[in-house]
N, C-alpha and C. Protein backbone atom coordinates (compact mmCIF):
# COMPACT_ATOMS: atom_id res chain seq x y z
N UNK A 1 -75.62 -7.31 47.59
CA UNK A 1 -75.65 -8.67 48.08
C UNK A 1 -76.69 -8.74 49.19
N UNK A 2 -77.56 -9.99 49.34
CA UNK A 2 -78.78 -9.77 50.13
C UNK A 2 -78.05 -10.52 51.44
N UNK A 3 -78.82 -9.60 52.72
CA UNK A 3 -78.17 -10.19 54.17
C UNK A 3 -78.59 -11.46 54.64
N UNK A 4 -77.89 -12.68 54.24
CA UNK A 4 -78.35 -13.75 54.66
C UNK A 4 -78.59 -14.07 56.19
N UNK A 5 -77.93 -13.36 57.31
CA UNK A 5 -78.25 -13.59 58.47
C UNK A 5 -77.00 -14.24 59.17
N UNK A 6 -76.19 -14.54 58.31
CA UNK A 6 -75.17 -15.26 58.87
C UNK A 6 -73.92 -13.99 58.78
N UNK A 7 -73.16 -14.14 60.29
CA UNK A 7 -71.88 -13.23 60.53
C UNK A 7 -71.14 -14.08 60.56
N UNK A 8 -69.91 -13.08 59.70
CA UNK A 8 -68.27 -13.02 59.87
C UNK A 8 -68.04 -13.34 61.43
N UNK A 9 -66.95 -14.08 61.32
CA UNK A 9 -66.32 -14.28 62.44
C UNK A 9 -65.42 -12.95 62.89
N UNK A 10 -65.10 -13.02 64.37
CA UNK A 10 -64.67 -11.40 64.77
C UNK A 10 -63.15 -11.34 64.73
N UNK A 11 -62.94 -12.67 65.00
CA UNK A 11 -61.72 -13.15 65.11
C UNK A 11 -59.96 -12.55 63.89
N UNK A 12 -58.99 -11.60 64.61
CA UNK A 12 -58.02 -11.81 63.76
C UNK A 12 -56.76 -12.31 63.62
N UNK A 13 -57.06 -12.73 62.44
CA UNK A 13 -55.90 -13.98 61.72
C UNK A 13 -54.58 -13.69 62.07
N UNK A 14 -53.62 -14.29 61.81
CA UNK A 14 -52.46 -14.46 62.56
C UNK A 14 -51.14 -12.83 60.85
N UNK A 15 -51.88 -13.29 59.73
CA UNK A 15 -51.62 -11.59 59.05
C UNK A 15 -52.36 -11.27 58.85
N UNK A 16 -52.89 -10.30 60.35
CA UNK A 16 -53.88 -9.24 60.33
C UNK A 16 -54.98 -9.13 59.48
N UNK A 17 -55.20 -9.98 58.67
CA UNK A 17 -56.71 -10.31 58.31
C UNK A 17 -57.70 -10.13 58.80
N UNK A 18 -59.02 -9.76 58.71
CA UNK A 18 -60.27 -10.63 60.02
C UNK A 18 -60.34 -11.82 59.36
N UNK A 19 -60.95 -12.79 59.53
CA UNK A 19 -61.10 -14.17 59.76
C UNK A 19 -62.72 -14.29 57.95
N UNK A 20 -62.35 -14.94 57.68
CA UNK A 20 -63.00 -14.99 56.37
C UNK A 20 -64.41 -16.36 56.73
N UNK A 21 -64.59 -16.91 57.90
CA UNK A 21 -65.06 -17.83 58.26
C UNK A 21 -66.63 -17.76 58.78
N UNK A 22 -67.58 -17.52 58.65
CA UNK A 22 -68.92 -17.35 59.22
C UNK A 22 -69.35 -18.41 60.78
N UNK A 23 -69.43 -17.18 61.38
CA UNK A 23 -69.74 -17.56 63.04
C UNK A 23 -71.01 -18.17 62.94
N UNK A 24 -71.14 -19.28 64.25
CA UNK A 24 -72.46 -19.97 64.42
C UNK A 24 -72.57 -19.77 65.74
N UNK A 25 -71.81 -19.12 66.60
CA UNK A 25 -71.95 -19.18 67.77
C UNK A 25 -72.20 -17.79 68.19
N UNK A 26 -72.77 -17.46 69.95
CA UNK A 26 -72.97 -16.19 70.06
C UNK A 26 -71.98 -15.02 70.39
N UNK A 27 -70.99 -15.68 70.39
CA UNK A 27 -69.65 -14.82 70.77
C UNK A 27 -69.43 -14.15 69.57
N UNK A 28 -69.50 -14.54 68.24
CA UNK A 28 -68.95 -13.93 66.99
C UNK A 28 -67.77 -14.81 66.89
N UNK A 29 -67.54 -15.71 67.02
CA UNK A 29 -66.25 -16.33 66.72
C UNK A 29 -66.67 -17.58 65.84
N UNK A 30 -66.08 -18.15 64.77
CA UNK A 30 -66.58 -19.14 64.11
C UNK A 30 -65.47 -20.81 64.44
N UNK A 31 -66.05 -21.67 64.27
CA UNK A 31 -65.39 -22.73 64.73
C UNK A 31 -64.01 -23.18 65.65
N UNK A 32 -63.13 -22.40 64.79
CA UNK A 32 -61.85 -22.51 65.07
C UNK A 32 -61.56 -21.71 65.93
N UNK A 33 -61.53 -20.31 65.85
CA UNK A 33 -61.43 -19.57 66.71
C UNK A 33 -61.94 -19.70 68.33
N UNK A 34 -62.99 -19.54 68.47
CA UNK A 34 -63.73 -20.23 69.56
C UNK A 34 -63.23 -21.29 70.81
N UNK A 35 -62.45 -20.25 71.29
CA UNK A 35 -61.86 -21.38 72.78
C UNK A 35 -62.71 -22.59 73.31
N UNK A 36 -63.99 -22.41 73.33
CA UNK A 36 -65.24 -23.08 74.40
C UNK A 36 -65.57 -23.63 72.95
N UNK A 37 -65.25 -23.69 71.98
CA UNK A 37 -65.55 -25.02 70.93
C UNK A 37 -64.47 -25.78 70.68
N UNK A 38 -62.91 -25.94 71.35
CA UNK A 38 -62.34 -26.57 71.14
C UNK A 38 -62.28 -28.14 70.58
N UNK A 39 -63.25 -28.61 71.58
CA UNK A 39 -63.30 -30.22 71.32
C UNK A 39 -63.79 -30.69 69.88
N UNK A 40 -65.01 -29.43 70.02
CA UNK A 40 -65.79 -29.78 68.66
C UNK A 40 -65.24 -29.47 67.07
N UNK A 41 -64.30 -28.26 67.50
CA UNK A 41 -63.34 -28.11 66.15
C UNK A 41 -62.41 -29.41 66.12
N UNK A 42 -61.86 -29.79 67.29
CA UNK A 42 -60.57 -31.07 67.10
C UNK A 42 -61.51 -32.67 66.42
N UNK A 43 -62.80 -32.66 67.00
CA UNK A 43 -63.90 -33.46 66.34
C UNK A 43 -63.88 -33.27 64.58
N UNK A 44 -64.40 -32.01 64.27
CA UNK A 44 -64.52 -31.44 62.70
C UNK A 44 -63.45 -31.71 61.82
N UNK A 45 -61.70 -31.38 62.68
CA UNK A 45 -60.35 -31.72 62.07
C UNK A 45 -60.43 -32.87 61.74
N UNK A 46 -60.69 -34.06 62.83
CA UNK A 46 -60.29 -35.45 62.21
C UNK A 46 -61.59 -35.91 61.37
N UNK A 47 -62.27 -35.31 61.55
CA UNK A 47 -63.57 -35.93 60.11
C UNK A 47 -63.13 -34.94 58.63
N UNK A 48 -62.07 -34.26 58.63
CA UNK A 48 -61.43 -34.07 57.70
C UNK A 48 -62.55 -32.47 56.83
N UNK A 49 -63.51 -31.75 57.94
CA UNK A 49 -64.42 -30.81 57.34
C UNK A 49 -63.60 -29.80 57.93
N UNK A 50 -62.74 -29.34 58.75
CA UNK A 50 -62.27 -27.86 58.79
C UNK A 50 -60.93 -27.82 58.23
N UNK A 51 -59.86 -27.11 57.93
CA UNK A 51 -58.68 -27.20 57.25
C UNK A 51 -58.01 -26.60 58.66
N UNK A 52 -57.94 -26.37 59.64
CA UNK A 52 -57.31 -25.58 60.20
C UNK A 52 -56.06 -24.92 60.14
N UNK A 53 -55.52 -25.10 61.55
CA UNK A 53 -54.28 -24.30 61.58
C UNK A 53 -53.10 -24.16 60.99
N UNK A 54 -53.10 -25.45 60.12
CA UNK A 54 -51.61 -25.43 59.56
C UNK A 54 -51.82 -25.31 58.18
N UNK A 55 -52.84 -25.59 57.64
CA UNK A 55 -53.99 -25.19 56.73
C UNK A 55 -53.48 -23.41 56.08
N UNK A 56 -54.10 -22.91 57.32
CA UNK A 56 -54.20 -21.15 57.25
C UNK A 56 -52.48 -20.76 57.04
N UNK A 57 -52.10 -21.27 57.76
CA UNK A 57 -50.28 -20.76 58.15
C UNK A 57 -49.77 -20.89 56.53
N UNK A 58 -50.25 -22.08 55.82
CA UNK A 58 -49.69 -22.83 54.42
C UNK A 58 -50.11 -21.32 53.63
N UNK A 59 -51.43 -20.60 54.19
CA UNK A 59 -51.99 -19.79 53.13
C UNK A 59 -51.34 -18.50 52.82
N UNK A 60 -50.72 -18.33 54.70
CA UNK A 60 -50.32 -16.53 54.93
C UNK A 60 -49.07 -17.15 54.23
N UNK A 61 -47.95 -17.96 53.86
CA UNK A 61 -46.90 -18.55 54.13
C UNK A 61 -46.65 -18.19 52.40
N UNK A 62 -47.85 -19.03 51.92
CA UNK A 62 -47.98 -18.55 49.71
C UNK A 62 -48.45 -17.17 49.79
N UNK A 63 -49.29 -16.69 50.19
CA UNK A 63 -49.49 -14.89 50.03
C UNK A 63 -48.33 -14.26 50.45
N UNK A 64 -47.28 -14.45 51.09
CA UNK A 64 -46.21 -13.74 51.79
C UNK A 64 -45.25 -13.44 50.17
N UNK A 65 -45.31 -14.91 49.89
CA UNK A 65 -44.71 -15.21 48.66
C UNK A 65 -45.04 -14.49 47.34
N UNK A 66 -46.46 -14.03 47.34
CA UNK A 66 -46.88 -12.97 46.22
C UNK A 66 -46.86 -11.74 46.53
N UNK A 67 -46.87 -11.45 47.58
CA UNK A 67 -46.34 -10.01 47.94
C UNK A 67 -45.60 -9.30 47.08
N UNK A 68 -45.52 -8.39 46.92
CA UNK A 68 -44.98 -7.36 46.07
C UNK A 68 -43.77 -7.09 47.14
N UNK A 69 -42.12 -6.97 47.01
CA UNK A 69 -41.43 -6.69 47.56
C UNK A 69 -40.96 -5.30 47.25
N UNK A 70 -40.64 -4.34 48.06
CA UNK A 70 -39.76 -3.10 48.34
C UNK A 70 -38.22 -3.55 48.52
N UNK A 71 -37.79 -3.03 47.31
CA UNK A 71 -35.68 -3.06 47.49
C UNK A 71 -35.32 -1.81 48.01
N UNK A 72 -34.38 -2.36 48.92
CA UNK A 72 -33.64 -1.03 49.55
C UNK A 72 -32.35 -0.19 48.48
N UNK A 73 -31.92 -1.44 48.08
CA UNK A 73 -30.93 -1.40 47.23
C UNK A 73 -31.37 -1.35 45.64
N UNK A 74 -30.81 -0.29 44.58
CA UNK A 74 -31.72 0.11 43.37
C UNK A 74 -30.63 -1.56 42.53
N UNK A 75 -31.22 -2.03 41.82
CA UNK A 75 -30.53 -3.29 40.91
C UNK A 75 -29.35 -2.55 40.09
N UNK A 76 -28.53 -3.16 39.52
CA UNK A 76 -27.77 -2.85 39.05
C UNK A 76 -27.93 -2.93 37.71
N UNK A 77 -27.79 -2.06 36.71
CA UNK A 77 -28.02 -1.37 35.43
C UNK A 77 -27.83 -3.06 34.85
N UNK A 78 -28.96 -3.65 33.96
CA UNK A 78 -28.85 -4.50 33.06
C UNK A 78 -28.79 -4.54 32.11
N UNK A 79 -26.99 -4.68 31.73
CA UNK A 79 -26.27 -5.09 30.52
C UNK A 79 -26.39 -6.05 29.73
N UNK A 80 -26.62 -6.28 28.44
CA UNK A 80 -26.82 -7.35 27.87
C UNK A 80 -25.63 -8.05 27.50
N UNK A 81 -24.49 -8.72 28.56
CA UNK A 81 -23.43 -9.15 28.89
C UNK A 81 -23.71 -10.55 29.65
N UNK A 82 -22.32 -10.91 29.55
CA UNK A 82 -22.64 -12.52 30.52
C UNK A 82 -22.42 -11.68 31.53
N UNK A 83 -21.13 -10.63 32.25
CA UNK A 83 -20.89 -10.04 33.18
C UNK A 83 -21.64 -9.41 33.79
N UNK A 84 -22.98 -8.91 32.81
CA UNK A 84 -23.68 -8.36 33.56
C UNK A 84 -25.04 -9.08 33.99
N UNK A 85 -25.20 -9.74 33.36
CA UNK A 85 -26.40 -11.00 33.48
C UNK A 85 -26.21 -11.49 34.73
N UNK A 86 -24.43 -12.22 34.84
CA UNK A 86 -24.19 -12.67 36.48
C UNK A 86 -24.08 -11.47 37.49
N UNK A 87 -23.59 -10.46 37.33
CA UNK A 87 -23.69 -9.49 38.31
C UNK A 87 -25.33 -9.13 38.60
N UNK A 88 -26.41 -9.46 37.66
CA UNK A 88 -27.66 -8.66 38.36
C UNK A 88 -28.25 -10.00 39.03
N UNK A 89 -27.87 -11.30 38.24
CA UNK A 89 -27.82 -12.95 39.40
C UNK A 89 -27.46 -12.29 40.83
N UNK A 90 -26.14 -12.02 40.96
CA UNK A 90 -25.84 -12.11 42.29
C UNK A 90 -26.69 -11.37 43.10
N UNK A 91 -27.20 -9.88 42.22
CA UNK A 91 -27.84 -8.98 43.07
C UNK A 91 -28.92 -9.80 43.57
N UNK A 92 -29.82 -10.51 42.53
CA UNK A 92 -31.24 -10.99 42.95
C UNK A 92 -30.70 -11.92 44.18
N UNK A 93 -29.50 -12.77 43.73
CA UNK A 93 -29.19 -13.49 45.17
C UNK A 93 -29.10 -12.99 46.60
N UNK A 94 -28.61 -11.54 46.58
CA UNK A 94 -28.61 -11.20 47.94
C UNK A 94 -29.69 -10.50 48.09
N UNK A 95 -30.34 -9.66 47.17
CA UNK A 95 -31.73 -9.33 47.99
C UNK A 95 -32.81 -10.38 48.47
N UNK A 96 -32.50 -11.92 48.01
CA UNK A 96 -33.46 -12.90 48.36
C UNK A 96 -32.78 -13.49 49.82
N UNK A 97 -31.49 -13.73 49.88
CA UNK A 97 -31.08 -14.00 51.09
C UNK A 97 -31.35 -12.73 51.89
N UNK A 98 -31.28 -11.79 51.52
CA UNK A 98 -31.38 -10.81 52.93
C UNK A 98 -32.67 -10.09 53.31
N UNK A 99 -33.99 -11.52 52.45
CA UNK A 99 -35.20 -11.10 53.08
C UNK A 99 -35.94 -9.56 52.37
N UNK A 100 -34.75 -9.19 51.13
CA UNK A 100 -35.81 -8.26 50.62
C UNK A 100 -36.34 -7.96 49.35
N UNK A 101 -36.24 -9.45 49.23
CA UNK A 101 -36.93 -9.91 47.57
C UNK A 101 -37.68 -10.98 48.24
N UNK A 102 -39.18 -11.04 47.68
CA UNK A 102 -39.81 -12.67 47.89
C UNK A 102 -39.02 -13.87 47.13
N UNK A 103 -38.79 -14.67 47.74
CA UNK A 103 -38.48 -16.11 47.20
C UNK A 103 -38.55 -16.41 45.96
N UNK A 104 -40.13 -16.29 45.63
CA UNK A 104 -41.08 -16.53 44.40
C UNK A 104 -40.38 -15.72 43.10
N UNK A 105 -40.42 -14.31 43.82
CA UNK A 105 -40.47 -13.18 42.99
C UNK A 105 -38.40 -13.78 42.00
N UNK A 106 -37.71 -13.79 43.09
CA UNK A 106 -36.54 -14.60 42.84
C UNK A 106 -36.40 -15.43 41.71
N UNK A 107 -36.99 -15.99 42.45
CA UNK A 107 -36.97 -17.61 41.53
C UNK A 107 -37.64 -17.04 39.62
N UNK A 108 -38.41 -16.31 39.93
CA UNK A 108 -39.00 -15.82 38.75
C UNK A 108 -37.88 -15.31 38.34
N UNK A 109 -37.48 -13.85 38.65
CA UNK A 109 -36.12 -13.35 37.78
C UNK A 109 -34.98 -13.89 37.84
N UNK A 110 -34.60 -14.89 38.42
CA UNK A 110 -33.79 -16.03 38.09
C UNK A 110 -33.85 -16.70 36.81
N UNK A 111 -34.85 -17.09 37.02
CA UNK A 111 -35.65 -17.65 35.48
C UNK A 111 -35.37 -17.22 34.24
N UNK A 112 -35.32 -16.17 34.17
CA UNK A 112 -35.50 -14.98 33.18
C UNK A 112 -34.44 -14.72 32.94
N UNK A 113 -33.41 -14.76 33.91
CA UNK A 113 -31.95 -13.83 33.61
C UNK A 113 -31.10 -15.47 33.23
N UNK A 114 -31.25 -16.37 33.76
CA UNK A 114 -30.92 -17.60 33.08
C UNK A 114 -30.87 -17.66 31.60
N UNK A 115 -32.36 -17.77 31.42
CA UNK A 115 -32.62 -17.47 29.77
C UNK A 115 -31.79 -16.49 28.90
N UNK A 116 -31.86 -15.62 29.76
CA UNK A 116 -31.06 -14.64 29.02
C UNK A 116 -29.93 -14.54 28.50
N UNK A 117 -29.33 -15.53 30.12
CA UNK A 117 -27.90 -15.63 29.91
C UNK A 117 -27.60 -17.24 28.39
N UNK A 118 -28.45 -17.53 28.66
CA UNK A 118 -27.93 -19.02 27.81
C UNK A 118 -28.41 -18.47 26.35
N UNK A 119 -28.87 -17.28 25.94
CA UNK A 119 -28.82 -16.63 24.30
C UNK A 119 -28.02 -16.04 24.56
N UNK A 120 -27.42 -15.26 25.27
CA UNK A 120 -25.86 -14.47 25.45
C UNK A 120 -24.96 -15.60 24.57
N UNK A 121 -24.80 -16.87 25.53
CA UNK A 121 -23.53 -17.71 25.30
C UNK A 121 -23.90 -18.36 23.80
N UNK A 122 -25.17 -18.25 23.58
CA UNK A 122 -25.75 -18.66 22.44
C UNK A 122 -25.17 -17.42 21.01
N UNK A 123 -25.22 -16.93 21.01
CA UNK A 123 -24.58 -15.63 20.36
C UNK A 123 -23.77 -15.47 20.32
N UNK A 124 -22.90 -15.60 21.79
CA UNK A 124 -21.41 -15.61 21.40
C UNK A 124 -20.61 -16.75 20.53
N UNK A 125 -21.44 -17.71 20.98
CA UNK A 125 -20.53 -18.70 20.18
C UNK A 125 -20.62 -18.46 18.53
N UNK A 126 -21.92 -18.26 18.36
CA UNK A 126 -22.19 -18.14 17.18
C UNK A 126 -21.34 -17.09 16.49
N UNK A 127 -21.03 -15.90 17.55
CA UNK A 127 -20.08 -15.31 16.57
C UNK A 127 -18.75 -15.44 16.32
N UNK A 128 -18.04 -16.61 17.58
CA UNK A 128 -16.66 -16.74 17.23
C UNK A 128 -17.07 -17.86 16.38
N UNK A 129 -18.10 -18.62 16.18
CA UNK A 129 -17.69 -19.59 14.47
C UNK A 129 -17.69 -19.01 13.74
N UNK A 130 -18.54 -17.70 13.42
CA UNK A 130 -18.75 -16.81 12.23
C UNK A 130 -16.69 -16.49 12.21
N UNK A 131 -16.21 -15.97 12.94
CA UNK A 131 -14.83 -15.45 13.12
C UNK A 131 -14.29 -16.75 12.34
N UNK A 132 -14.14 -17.98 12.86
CA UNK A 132 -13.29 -18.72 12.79
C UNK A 132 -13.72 -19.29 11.60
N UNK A 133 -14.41 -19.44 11.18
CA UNK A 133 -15.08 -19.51 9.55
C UNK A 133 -14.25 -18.62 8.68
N UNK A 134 -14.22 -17.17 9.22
CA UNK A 134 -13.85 -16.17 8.13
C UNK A 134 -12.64 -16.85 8.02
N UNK A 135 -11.63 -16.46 9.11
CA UNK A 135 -10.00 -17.57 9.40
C UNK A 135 -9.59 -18.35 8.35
N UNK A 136 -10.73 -19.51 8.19
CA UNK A 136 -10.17 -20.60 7.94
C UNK A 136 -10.46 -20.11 6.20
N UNK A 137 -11.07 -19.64 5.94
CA UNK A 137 -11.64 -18.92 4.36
C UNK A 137 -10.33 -18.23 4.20
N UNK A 138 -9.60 -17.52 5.25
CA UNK A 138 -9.04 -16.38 4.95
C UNK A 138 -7.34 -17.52 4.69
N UNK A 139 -7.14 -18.25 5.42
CA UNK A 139 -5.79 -19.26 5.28
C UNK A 139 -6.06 -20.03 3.60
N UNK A 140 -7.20 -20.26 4.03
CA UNK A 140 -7.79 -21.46 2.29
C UNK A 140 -7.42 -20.90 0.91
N UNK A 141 -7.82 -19.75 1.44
CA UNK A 141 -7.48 -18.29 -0.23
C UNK A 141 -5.73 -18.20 -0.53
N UNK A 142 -5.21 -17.97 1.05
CA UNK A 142 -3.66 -17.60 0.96
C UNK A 142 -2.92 -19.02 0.76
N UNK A 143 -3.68 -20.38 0.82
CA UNK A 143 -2.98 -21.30 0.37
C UNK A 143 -3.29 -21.28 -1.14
N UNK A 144 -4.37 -21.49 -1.52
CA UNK A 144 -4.60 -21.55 -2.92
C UNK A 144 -3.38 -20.83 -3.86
N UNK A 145 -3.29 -19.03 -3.37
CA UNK A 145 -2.63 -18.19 -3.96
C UNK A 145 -1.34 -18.43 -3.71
N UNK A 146 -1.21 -19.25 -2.79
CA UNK A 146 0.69 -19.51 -3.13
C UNK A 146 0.74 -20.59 -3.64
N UNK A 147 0.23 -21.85 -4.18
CA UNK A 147 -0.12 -22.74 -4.83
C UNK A 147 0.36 -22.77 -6.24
């Protein structure tokens, strides 16, 4: 890549990032950053050309969310059961309340184990009509034959 002349800002981001923003000033700091450009960044905000601060926070806030999470706790063996479908629900529920599942990541295997669960109940039913089919075949024959 050829050196255009223009520097990175020195500045770091609030998750440990450096600052992805190209400095114009001689400090190394680019717009926002830049204490002694205050006015002129709050100028840039309301003409709607910098995204700032709440901007960036929105960004670390969705990357937090794609993060790859570490469980302390190993999941619990997935059975292809309603019992066990809701028991690995609950698990995803408390590793998301207790901060050690992402949200996202949640909501995704939520998703999934939902699905799962509604061909479970899908199956089951299907096989007590298959049952109650045979039943009613099986009464129909023993009426006929005492007939």
């Amino acid at each position: 890549m050829a050196d255009t002349g223009a520097r990175r800002c020195q500045a770091i981001t609030g998750d440990g990032d450096r600052c992805k923003r190209y400095d114009t000033s001689p400090n190394n700091l680019c717009l926002v950053h830049d204490p002694a450009r205050r006015a002129e960044w709050v100028a840039a905000r309301r003409r709607g050309q910098v995204k700032g601060l709440a901007a960036s926070a929105a960004g670390r806030a969705e990357r937090a969310l794609l993060k790859p999470t570490t469980l302390e706790d190993p999941p619990p063996p997935l059975e292809r059961t309603l019992e066990g479908v809701v028991r690995f629900l609950a698990w995803v529920a408390m590793q998301v309340a207790g901060g050690k599942m992402a949200p996202k990541q949640g909501s995704t295997t939520t998703y999934a184990l939902t699905t799962l669960r509604a061909a479970l109940v899908a199956r089951d039913l299907e096989d007590q009509l298959k049952a109650a089919r045979a039943q009613l075949a099986a009464v129909r024959a023993s009426q006929k034959g005492a007939a």
